[in-house]
PDB file of N, CA and C in Angstrom:
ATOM      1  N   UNK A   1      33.665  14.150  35.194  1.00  0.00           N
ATOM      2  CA  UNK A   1      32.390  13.612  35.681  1.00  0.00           C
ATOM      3  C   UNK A   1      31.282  13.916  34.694  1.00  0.00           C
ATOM      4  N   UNK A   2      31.471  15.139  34.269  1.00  0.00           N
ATOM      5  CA  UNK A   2      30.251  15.507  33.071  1.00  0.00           C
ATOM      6  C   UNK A   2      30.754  14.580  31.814  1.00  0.00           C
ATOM      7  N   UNK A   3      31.567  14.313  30.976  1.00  0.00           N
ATOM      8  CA  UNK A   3      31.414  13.346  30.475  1.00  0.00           C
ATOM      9  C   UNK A   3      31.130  12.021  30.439  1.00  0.00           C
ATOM     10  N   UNK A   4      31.617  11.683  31.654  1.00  0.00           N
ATOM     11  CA  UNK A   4      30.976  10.390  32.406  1.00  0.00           C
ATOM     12  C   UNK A   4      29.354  10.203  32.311  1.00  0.00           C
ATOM     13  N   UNK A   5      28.381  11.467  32.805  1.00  0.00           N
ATOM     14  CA  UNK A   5      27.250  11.202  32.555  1.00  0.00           C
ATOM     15  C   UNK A   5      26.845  11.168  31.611  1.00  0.00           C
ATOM     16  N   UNK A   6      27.474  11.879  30.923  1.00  0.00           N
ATOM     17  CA  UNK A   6      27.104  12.252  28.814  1.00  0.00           C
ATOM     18  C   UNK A   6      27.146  10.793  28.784  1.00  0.00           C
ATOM     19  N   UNK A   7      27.830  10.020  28.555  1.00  0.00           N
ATOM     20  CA  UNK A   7      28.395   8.479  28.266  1.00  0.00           C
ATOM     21  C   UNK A   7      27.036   7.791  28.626  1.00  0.00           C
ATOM     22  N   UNK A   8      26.866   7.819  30.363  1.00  0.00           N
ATOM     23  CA  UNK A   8      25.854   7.035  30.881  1.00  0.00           C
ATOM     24  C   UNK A   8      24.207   7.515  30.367  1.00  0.00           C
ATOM     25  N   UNK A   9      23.988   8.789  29.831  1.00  0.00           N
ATOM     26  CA  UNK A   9      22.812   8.837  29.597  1.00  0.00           C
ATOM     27  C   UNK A   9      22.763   8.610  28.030  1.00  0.00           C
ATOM     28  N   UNK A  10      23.894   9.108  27.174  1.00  0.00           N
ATOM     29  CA  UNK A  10      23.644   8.051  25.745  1.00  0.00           C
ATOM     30  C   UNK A  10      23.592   6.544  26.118  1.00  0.00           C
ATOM     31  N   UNK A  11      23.495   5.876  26.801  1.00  0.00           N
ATOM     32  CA  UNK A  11      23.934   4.766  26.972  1.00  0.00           C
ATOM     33  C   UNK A  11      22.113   3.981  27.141  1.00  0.00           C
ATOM     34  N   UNK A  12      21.575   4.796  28.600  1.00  0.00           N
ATOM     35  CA  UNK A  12      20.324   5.101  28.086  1.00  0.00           C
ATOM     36  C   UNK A  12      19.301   5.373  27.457  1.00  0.00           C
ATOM     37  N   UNK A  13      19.554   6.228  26.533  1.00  0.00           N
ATOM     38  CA  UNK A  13      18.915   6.529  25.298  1.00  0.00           C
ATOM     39  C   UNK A  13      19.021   5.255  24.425  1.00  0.00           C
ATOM     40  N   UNK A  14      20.146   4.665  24.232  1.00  0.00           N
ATOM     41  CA  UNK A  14      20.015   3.473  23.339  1.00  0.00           C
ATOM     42  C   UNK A  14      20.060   2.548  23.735  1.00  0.00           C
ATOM     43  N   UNK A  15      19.578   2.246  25.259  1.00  0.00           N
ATOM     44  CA  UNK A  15      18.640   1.123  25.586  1.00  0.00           C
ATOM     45  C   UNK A  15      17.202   1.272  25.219  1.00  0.00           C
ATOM     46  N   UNK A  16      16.732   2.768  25.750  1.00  0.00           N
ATOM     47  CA  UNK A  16      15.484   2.983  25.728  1.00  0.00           C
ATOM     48  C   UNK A  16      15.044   3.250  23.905  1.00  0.00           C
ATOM     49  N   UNK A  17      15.772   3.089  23.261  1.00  0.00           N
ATOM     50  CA  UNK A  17      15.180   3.043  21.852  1.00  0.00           C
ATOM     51  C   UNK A  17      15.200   1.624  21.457  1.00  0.00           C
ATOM     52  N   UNK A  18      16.491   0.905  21.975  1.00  0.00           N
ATOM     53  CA  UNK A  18      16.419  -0.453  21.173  1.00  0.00           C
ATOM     54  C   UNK A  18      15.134  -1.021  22.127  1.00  0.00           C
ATOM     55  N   UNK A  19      14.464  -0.559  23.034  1.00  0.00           N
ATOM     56  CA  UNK A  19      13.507  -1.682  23.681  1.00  0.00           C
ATOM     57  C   UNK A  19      12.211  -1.561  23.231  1.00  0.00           C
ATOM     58  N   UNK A  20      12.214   0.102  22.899  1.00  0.00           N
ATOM     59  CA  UNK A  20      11.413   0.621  21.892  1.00  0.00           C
ATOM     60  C   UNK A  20      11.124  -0.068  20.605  1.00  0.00           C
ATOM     61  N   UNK A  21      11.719  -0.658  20.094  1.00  0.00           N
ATOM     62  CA  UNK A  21      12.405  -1.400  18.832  1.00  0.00           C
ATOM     63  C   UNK A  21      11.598  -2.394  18.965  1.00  0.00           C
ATOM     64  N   UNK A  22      12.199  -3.233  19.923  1.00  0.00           N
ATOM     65  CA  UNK A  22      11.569  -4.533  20.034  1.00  0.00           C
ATOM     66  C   UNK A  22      10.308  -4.529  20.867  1.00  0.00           C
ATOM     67  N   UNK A  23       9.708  -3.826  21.108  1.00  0.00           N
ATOM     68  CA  UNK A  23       8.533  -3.395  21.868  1.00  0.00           C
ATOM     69  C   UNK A  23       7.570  -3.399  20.393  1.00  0.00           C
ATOM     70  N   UNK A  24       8.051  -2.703  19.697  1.00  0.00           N
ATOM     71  CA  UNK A  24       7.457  -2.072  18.027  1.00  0.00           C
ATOM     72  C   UNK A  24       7.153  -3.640  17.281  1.00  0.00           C
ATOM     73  N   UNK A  25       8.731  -4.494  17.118  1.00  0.00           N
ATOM     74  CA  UNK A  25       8.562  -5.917  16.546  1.00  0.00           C
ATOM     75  C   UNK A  25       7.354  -6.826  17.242  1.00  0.00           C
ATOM     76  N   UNK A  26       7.756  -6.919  18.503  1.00  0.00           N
ATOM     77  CA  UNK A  26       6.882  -7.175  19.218  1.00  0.00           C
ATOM     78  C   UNK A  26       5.518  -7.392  18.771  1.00  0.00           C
ATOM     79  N   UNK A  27       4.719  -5.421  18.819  1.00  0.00           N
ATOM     80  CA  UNK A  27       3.428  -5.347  18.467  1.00  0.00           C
ATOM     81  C   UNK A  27       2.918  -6.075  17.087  1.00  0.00           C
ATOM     82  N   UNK A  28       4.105  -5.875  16.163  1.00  0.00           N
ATOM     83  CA  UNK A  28       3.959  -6.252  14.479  1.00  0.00           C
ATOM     84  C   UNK A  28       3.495  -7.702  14.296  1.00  0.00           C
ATOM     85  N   UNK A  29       4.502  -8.479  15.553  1.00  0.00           N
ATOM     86  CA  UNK A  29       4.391  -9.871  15.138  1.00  0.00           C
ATOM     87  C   UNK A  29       3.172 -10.384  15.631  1.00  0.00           C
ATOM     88  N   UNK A  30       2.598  -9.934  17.081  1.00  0.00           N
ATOM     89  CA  UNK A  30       1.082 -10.662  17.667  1.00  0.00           C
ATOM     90  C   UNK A  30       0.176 -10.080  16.397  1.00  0.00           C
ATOM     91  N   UNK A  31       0.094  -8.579  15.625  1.00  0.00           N
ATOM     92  CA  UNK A  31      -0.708  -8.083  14.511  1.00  0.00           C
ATOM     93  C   UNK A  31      -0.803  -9.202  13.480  1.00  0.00           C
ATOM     94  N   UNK A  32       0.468  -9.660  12.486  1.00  0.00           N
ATOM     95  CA  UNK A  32       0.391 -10.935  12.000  1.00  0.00           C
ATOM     96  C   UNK A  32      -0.444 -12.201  12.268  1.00  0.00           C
ATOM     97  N   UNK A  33      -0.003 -12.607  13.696  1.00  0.00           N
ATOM     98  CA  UNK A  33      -0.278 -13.785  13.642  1.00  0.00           C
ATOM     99  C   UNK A  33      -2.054 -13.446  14.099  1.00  0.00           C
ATOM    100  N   UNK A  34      -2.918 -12.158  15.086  1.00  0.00           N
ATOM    101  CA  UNK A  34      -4.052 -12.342  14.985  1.00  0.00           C
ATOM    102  C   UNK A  34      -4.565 -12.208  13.627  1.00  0.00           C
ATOM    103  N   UNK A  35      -4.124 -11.592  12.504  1.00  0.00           N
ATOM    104  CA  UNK A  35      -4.278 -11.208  10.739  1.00  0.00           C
ATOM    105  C   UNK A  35      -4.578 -12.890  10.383  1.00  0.00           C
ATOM    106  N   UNK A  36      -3.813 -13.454  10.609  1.00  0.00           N
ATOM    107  CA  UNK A  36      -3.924 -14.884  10.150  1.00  0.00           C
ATOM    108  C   UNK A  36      -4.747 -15.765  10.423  1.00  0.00           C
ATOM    109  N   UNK A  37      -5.095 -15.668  11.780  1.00  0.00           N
ATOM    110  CA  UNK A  37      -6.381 -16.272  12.521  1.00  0.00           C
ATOM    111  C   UNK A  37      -7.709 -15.220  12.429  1.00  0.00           C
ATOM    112  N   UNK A  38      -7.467 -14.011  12.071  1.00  0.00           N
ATOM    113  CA  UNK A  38      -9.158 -13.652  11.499  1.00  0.00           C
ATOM    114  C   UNK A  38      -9.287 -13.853   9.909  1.00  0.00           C
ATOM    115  N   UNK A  39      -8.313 -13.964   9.123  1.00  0.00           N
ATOM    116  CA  UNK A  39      -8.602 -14.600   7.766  1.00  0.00           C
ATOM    117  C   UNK A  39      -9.352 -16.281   7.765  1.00  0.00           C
ATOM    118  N   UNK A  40      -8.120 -16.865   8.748  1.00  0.00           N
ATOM    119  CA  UNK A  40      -8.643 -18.079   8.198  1.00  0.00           C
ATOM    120  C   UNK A  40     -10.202 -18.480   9.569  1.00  0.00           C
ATOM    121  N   UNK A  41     -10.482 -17.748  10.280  1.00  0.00           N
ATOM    122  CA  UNK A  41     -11.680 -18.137  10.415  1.00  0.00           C
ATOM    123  C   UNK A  41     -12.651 -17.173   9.867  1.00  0.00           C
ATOM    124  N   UNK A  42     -12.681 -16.580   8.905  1.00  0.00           N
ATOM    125  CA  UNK A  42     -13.950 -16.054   8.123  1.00  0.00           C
ATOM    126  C   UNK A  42     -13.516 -16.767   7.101  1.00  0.00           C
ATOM    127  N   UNK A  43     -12.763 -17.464   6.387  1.00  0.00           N
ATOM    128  CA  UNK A  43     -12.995 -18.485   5.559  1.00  0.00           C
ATOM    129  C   UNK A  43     -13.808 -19.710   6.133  1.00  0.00           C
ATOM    130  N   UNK A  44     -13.515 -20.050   7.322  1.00  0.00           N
ATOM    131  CA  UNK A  44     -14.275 -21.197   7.873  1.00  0.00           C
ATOM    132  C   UNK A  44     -15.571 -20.738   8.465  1.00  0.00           C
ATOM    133  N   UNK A  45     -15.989 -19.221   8.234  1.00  0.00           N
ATOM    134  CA  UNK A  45     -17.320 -19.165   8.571  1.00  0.00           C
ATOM    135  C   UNK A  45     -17.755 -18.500   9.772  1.00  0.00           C
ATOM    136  N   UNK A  46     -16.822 -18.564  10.901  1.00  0.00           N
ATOM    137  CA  UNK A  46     -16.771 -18.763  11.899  1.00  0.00           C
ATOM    138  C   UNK A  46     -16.543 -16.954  12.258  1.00  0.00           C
ATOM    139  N   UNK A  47     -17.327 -16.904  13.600  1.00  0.00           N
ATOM    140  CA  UNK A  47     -17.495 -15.656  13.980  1.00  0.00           C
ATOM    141  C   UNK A  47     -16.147 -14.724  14.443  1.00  0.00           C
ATOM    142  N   UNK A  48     -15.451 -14.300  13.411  1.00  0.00           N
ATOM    143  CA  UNK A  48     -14.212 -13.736  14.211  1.00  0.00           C
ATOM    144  C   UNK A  48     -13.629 -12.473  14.981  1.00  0.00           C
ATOM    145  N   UNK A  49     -14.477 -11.734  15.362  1.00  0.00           N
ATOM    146  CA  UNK A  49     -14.074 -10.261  16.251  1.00  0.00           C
ATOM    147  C   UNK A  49     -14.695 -10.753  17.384  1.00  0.00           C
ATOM    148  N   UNK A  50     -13.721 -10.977  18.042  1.00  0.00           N
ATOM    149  CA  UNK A  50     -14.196 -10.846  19.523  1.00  0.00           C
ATOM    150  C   UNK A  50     -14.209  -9.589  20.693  1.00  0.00           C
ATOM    151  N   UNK A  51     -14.660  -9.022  20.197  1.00  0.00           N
ATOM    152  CA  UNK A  51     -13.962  -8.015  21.023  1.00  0.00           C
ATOM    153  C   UNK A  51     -12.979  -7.165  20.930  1.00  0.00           C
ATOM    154  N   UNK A  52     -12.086  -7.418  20.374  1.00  0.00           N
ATOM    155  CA  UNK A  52     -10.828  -6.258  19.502  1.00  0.00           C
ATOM    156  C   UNK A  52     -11.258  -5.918  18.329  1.00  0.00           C
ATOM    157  N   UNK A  53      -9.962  -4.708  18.225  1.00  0.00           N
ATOM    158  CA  UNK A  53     -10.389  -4.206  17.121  1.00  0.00           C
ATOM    159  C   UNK A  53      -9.938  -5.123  15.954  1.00  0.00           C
ATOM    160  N   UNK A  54     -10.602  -4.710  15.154  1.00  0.00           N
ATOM    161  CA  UNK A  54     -10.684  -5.748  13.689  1.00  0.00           C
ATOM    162  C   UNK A  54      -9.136  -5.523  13.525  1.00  0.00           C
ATOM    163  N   UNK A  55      -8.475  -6.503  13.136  1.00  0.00           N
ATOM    164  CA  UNK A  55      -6.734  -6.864  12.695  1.00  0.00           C
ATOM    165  C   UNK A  55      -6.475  -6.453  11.024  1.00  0.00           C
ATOM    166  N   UNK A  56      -7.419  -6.610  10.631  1.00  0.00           N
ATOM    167  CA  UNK A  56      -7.843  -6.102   9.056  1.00  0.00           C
ATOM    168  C   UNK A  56      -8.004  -4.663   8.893  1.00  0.00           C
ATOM    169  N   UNK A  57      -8.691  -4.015  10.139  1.00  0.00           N
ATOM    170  CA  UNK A  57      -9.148  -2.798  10.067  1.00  0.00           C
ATOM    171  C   UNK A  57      -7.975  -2.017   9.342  1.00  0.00           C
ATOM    172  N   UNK A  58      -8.043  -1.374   7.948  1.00  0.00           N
ATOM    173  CA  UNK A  58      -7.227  -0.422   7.355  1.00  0.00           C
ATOM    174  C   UNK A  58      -6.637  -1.081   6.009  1.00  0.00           C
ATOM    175  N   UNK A  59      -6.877  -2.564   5.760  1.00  0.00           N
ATOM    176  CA  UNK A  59      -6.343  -2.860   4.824  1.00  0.00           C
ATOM    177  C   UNK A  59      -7.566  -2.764   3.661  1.00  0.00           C
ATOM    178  N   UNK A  60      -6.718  -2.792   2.327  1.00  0.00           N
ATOM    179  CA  UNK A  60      -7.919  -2.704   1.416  1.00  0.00           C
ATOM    180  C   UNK A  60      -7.987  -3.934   0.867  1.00  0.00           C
ATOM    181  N   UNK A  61      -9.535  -4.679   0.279  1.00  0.00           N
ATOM    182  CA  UNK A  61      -9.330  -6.051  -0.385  1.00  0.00           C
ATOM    183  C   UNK A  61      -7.879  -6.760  -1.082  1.00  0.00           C
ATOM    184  N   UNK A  62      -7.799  -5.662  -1.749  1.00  0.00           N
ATOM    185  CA  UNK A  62      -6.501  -5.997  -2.690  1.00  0.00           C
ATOM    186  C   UNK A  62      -5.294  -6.507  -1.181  1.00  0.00           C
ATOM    187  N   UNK A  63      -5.067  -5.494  -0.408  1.00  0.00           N
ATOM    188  CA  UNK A  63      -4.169  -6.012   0.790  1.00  0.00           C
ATOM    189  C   UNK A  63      -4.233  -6.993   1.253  1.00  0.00           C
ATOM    190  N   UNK A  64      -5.777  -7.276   1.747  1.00  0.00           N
ATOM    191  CA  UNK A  64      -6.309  -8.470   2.364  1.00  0.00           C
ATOM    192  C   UNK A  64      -5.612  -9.534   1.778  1.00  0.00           C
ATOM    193  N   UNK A  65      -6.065  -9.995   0.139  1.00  0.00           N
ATOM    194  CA  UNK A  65      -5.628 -10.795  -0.714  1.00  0.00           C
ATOM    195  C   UNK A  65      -3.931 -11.372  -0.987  1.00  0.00           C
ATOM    196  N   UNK A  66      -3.478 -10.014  -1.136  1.00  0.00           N
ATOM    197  CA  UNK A  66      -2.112 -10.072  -1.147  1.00  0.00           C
ATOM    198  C   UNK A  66      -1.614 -10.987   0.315  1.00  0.00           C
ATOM    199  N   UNK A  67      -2.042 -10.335   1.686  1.00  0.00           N
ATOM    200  CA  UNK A  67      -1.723 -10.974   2.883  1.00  0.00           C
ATOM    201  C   UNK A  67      -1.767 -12.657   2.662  1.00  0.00           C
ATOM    202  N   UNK A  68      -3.016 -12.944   2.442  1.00  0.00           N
ATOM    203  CA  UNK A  68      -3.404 -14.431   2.164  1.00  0.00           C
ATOM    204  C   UNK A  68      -2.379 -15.028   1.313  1.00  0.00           C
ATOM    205  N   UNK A  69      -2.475 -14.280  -0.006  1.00  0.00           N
ATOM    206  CA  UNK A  69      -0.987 -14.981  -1.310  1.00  0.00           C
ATOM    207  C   UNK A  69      -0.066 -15.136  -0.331  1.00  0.00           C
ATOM    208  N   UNK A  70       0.700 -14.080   0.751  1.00  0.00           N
ATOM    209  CA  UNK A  70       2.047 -14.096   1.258  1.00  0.00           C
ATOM    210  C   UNK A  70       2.005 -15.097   1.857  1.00  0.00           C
ATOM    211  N   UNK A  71       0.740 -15.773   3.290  1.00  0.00           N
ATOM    212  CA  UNK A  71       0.875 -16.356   4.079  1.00  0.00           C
ATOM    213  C   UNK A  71       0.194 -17.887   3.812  1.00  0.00           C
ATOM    214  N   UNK A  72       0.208 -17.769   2.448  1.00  0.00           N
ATOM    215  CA  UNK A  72      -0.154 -19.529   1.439  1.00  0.00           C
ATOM    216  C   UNK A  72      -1.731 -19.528   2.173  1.00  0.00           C
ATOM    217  N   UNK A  73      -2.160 -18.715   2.838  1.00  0.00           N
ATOM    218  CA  UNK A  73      -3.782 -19.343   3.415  1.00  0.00           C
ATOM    219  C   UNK A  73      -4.705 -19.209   1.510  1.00  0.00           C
ATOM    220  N   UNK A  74      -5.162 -20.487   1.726  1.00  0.00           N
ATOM    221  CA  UNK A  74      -6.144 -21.447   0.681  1.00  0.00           C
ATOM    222  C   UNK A  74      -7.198 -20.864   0.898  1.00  0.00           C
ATOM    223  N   UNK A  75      -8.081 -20.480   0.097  1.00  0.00           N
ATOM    224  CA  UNK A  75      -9.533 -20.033   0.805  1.00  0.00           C
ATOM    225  C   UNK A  75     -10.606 -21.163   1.003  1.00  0.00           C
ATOM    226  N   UNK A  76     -10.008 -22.453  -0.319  1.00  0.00           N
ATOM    227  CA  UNK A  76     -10.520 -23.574  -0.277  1.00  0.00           C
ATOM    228  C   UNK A  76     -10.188 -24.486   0.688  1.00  0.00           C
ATOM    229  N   UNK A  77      -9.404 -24.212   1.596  1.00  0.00           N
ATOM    230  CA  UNK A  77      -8.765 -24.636   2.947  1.00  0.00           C
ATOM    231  C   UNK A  77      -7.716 -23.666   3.641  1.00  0.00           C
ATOM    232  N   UNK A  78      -8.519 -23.464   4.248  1.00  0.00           N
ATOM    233  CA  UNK A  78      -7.795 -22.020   5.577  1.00  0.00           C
ATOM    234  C   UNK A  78      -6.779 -22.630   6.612  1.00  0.00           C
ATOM    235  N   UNK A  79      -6.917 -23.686   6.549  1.00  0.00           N
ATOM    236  CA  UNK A  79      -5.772 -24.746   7.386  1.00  0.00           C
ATOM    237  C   UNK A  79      -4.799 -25.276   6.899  1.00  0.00           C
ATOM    238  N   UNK A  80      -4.479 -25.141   5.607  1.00  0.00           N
ATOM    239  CA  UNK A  80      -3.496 -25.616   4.558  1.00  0.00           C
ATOM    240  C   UNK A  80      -2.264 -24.827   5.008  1.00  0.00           C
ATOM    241  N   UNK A  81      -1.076 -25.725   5.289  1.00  0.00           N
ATOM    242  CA  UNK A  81       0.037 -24.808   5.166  1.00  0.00           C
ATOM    243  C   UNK A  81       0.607 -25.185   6.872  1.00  0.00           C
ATOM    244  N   UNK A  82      -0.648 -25.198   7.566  1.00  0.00           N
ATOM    245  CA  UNK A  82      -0.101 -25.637   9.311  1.00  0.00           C
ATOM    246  C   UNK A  82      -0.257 -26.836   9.834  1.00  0.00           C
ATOM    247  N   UNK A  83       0.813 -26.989  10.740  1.00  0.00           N
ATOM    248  CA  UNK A  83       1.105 -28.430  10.729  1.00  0.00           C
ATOM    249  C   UNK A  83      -0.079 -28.677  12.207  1.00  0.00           C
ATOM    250  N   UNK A  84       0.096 -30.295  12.038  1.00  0.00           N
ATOM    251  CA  UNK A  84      -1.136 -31.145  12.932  1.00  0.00           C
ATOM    252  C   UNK A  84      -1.241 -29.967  14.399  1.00  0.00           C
ATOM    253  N   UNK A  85       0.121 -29.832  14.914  1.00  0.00           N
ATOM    254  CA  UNK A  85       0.110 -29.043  16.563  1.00  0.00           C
ATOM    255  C   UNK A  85      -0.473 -27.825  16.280  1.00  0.00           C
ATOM    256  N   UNK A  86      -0.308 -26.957  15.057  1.00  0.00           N
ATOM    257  CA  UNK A  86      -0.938 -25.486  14.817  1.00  0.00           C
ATOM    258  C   UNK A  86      -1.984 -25.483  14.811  1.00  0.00           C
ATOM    259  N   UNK A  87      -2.633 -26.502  13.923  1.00  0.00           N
ATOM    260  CA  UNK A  87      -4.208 -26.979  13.722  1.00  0.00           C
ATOM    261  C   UNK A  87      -5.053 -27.185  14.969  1.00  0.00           C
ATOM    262  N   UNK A  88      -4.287 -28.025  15.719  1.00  0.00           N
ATOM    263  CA  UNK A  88      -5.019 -28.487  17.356  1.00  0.00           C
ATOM    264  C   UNK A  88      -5.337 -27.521  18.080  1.00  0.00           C
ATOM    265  N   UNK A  89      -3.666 -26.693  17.970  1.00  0.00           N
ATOM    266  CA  UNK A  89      -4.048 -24.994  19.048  1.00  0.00           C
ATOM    267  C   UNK A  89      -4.932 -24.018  18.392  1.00  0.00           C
ATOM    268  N   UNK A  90      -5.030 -24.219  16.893  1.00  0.00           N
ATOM    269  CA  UNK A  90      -6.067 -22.851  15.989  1.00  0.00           C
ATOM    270  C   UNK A  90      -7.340 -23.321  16.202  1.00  0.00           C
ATOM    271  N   UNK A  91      -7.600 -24.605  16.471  1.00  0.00           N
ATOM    272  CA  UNK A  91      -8.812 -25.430  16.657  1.00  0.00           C
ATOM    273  C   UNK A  91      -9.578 -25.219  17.790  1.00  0.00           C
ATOM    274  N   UNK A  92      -8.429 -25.135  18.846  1.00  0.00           N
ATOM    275  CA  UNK A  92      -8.438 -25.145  20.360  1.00  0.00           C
ATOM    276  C   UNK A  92      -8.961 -23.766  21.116  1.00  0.00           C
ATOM    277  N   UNK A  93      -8.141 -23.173  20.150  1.00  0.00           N
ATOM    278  CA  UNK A  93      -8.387 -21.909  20.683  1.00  0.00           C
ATOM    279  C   UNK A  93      -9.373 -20.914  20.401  1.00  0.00           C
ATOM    280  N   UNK A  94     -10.212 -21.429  19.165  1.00  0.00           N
ATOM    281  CA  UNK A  94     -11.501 -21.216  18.007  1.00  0.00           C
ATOM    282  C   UNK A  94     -12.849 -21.361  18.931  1.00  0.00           C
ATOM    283  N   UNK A  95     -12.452 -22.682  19.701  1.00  0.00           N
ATOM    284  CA  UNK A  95     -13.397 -23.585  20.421  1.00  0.00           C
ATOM    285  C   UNK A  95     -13.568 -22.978  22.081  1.00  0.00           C
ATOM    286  N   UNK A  96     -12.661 -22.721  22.706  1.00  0.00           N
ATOM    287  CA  UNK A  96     -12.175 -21.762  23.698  1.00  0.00           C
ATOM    288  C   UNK A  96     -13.353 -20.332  23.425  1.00  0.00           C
ATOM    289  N   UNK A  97     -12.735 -19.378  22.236  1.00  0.00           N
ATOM    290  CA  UNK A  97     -13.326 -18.596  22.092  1.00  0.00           C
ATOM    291  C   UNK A  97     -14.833 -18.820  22.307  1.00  0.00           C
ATOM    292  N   UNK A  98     -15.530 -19.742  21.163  1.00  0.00           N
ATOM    293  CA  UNK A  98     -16.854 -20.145  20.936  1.00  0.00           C
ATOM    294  C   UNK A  98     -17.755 -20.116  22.136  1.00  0.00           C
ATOM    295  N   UNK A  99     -16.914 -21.198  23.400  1.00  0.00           N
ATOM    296  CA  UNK A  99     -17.677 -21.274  24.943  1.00  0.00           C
ATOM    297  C   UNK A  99     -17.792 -20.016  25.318  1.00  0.00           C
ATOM    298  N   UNK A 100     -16.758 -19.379  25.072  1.00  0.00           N
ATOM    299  CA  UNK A 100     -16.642 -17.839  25.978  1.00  0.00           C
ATOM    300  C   UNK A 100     -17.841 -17.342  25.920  1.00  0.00           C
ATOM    301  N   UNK A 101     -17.903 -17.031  24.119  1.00  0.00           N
ATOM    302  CA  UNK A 101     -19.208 -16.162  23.434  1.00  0.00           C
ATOM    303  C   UNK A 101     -20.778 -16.764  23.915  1.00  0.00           C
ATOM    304  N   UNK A 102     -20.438 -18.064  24.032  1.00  0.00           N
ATOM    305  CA  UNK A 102     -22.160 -18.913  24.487  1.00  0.00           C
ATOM    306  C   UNK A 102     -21.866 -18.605  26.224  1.00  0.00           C
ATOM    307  N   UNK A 103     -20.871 -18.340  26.927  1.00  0.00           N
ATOM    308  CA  UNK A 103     -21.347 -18.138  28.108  1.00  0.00           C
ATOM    309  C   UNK A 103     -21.804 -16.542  28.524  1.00  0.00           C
ATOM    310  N   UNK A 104     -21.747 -15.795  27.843  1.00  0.00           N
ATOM    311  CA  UNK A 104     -22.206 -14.681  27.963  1.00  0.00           C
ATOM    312  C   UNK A 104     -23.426 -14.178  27.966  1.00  0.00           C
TER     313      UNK A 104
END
């Protein structure tokens, strides 16, 4: 029986790490994709901290830059690279934000 539980609580443990895991990927990937949408709207000008903490917060210019090279964002077009449906929802959701900030 005591090995039996040995079994069942490793068994546990490496659920509770792999969810850990993907809990971790998880956080990395929403970090990315808000990284991408506060670059390309301070290229477009546009007011981007809403309220969270800055997505940039900790990187240095040089990082910043590098991020942009990795993720093809244009500074001469911050929309370059995403297709018509990405554009509509980055548009959409820019515009969304905007009302929020004027209804306050």
């Amino acid at each position: 029986i005591a090995k039996l539980q040995c079994v069942c609580r490793h068994r546990e443990v490496r659920l509770l790490l792999l969810l850990l895991l993907q809990a971790k990927k998880q956080k990395a990937a929403e970090l990315e994709v808000r990284r991408k949408e506060h670059v390309r709207a301070a290229l477009m000008g546009q007011n981007f901290i809403e309220g969270e903490a800055d997505p940039l917060d900790g990187l240095s210019p040089a990082q910043i830059v590098k991020f942009m090279e990795i993720h093809k964002i244009d500074p001469s077009d911050p929309l370059e690279g995403l297709s018509p449906e990405e554009i509509d929802a980055y548009v959409h959701k820019q515009e969304a934000a905007r009302q929020a900030r004027e209804e306050q």
